[in-house]
Protein backbone atom coordinates (compact mmCIF):
# COMPACT_ATOMS: atom_id res chain seq x y z
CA UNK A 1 -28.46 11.56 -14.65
CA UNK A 2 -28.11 7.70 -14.95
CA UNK A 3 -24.63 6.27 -13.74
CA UNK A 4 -25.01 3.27 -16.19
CA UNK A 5 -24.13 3.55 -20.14
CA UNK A 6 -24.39 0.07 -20.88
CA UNK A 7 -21.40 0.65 -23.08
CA UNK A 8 -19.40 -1.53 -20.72
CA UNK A 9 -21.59 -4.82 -21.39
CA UNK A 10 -18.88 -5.93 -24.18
CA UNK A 11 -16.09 -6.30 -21.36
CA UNK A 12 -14.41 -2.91 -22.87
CA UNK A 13 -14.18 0.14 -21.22
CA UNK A 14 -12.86 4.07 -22.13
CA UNK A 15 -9.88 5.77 -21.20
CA UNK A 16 -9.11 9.44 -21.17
CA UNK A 17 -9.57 10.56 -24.45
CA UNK A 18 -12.18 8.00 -25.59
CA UNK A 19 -10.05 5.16 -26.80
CA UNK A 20 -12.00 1.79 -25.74
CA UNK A 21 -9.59 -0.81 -24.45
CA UNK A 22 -10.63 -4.61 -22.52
CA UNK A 23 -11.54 -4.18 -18.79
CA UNK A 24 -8.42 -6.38 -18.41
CA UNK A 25 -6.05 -4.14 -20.30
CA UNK A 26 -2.98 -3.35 -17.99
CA UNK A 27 -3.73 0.24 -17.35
CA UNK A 28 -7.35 -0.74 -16.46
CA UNK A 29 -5.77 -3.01 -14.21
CA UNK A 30 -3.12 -0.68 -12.68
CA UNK A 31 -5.67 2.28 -11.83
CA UNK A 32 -8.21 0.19 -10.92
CA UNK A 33 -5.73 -1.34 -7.72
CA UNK A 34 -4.69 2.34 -7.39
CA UNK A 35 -8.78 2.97 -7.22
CA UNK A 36 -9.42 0.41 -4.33
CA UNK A 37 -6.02 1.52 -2.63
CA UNK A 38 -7.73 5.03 -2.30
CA UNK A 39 -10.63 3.39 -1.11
CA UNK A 40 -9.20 1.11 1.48
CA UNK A 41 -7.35 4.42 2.89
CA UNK A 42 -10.19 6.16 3.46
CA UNK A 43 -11.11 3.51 5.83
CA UNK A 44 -8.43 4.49 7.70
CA UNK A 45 -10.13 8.04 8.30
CA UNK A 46 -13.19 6.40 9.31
CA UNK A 47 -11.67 4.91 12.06
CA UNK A 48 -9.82 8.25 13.97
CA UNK A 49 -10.48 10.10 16.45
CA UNK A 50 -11.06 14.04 16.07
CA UNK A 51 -7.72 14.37 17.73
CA UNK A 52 -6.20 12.81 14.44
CA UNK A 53 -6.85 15.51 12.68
CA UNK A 54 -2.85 15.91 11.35
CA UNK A 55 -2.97 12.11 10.22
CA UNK A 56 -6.25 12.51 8.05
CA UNK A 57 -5.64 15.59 6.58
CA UNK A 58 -2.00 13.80 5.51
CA UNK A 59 -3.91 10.91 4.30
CA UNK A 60 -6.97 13.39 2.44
CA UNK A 61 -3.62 14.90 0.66
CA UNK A 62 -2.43 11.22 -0.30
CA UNK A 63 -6.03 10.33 -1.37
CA UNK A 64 -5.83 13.07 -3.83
CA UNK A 65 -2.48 12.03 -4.72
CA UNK A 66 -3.86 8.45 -5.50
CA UNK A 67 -6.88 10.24 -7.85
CA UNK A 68 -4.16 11.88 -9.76
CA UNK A 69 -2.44 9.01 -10.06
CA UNK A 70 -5.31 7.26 -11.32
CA UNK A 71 -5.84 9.48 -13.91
CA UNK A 72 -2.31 9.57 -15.19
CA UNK A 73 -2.56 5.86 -15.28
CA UNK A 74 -6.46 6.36 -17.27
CA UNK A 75 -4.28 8.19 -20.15
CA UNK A 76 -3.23 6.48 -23.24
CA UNK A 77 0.26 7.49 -23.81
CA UNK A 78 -0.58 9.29 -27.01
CA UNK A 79 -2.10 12.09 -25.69
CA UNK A 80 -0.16 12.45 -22.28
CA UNK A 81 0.88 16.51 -21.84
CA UNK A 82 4.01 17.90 -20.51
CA UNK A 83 1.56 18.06 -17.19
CA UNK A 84 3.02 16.72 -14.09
CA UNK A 85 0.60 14.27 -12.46
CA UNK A 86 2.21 14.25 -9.19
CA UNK A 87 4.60 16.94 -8.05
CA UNK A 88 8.08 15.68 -6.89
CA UNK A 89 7.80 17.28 -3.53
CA UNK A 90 5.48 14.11 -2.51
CA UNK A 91 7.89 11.56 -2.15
CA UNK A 92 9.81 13.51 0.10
CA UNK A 93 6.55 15.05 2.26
CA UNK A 94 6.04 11.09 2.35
CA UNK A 95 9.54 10.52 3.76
CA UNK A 96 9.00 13.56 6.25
CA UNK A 97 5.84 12.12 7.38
CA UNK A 98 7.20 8.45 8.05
CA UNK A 99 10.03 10.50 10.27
CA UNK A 100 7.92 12.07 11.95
CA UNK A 101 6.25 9.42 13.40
CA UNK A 102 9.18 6.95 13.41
CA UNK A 103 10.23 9.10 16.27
CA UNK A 104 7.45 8.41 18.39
CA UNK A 105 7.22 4.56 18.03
CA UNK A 106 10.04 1.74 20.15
CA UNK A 107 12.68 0.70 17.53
CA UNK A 108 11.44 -2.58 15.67
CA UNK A 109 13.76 -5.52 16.12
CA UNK A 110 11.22 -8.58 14.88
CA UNK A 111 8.20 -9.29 12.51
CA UNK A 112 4.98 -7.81 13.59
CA UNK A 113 1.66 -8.96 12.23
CA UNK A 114 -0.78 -6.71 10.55
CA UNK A 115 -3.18 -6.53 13.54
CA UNK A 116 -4.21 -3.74 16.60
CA UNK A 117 -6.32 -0.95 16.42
CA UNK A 118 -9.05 -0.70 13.49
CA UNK A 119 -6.69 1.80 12.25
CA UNK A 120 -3.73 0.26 11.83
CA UNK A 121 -5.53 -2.70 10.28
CA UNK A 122 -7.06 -0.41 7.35
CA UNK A 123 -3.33 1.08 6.99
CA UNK A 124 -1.73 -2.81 6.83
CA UNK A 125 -4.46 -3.38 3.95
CA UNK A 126 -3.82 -0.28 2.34
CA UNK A 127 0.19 -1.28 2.46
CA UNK A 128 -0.84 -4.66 0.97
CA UNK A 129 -2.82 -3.15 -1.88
CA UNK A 130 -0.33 0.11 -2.62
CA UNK A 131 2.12 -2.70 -3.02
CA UNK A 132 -0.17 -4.48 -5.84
CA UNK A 133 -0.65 -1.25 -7.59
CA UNK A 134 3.27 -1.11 -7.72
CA UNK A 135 3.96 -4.03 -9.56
CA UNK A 136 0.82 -3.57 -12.13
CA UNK A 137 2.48 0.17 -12.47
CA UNK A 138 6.30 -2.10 -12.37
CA UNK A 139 4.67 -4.21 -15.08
CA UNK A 140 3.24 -1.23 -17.50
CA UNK A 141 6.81 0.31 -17.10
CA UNK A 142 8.66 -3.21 -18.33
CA UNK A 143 6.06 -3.42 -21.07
CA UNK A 144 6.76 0.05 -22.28
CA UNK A 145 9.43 1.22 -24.88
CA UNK A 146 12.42 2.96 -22.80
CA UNK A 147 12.19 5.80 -25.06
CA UNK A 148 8.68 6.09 -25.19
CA UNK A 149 7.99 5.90 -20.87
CA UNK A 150 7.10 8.69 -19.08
CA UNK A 151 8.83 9.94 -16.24
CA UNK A 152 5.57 9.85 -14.76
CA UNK A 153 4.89 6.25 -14.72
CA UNK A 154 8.68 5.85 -13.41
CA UNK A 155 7.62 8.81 -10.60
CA UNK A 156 4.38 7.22 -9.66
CA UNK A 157 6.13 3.67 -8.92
CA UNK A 158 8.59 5.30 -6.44
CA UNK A 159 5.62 7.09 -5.13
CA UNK A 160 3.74 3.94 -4.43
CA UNK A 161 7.10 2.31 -3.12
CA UNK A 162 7.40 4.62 -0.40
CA UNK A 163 3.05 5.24 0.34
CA UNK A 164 3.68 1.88 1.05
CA UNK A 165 6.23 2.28 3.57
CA UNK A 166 4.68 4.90 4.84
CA UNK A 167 1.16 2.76 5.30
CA UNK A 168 3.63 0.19 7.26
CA UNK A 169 5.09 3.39 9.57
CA UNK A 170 1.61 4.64 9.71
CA UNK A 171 -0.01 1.28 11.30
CA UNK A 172 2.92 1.08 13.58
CA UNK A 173 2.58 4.96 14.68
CA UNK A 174 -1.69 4.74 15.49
CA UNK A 175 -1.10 0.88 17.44
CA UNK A 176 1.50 3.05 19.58
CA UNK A 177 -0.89 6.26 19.22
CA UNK A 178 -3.79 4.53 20.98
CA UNK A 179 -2.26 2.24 22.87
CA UNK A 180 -2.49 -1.01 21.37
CA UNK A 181 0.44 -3.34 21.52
CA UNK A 182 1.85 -4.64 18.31
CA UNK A 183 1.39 -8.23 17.48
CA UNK A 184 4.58 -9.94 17.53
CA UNK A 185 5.41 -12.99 15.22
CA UNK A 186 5.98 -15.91 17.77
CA UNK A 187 6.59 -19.33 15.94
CA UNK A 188 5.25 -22.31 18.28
CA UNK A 189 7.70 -25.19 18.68
């Protein structure tokens, strides 16, 4: 089976359901940062131990959360079901999560940079590009009739508001996990 259609070559592409829209309509551009946000947390798997087995099966769970997601966001409006895309209880398992391990890190009283162990890197990129996917997902929500939005584009924005807190918790959690001391802003007089 060939992976190519060629029916891409006039800068339009399909979404669920078969209606063609440009490959820089909004919700192209929405799931697409959602698609390389799955992506760039994956890396983060790459890059732990076998002992981490707790944080990547959290993060497989999140990476299916992000497919969902996508599709949700690959939907025209017009044929959207009464399906739920996400299920509520993932906000607050995200919450839980960033508890957890907010426990086990020192208190933060300054600005860190987005450095340390490959890990955390991957998770300070992933925070960086949840919180793109946000405002394209922000931006098809303020483009949308009130009385026309879904809940679920107003649930997968709150979603993506706290993965991305929970990407900052996470990067903070594997530096102090393996060791690696956080990079602390320092200004130079």
């Amino acid at each position: 089976m060939r992976i190519y259609t060629r029916q891409g070559d006039q800068s339009t592409t399909q979404l669920i359901g078969g209606h063609r829209v440009s490959k820089n309509h909004d919700q192209i551009n929405a799931y697409g940062d959602v698609d390389e946000l799955n992506a760039v947390i994956g890396g983060i798997v790459t890059h732990l131990p076998d002992d981490c087995s707790d944080i990547s099966e959290e993060i497989h769970r999140i990476q299916i959360d992000l497919f969902d997601i996508g599709a949700c966001l690959a939907t025209p409006e017009t044929i959207h079901s009464s399906q739920r895309y996400l299920p509520e209880d993932r906000i607050q398992s995200l919450e839980k999560a960033m508890d957890r391990m907010s426990c086990a890190v020192p208190p933060l009283n300054t600005f860190i940079l987005p450095a340390g162990h490959i890990s955390a890197v991957f998770s300070h990129m992933a925070r960086t590009v949840c919180r793109r996917s946000e405002r394209k997902v922000v931006g098809l929500i303020e483009k949308t009739n009130p009385s026309d939005r879904l809940d679920d584009l107003d649930m997968i924005q709150t979603y993506l508001n706290r993965l991305s807190d929970y990407c900052f918790v996470l990067a903070r959690y594997l530096n102090h996990r393996f060791n690696v001391e956080e990079t602390i802003v320092k200004r130079k007089k």
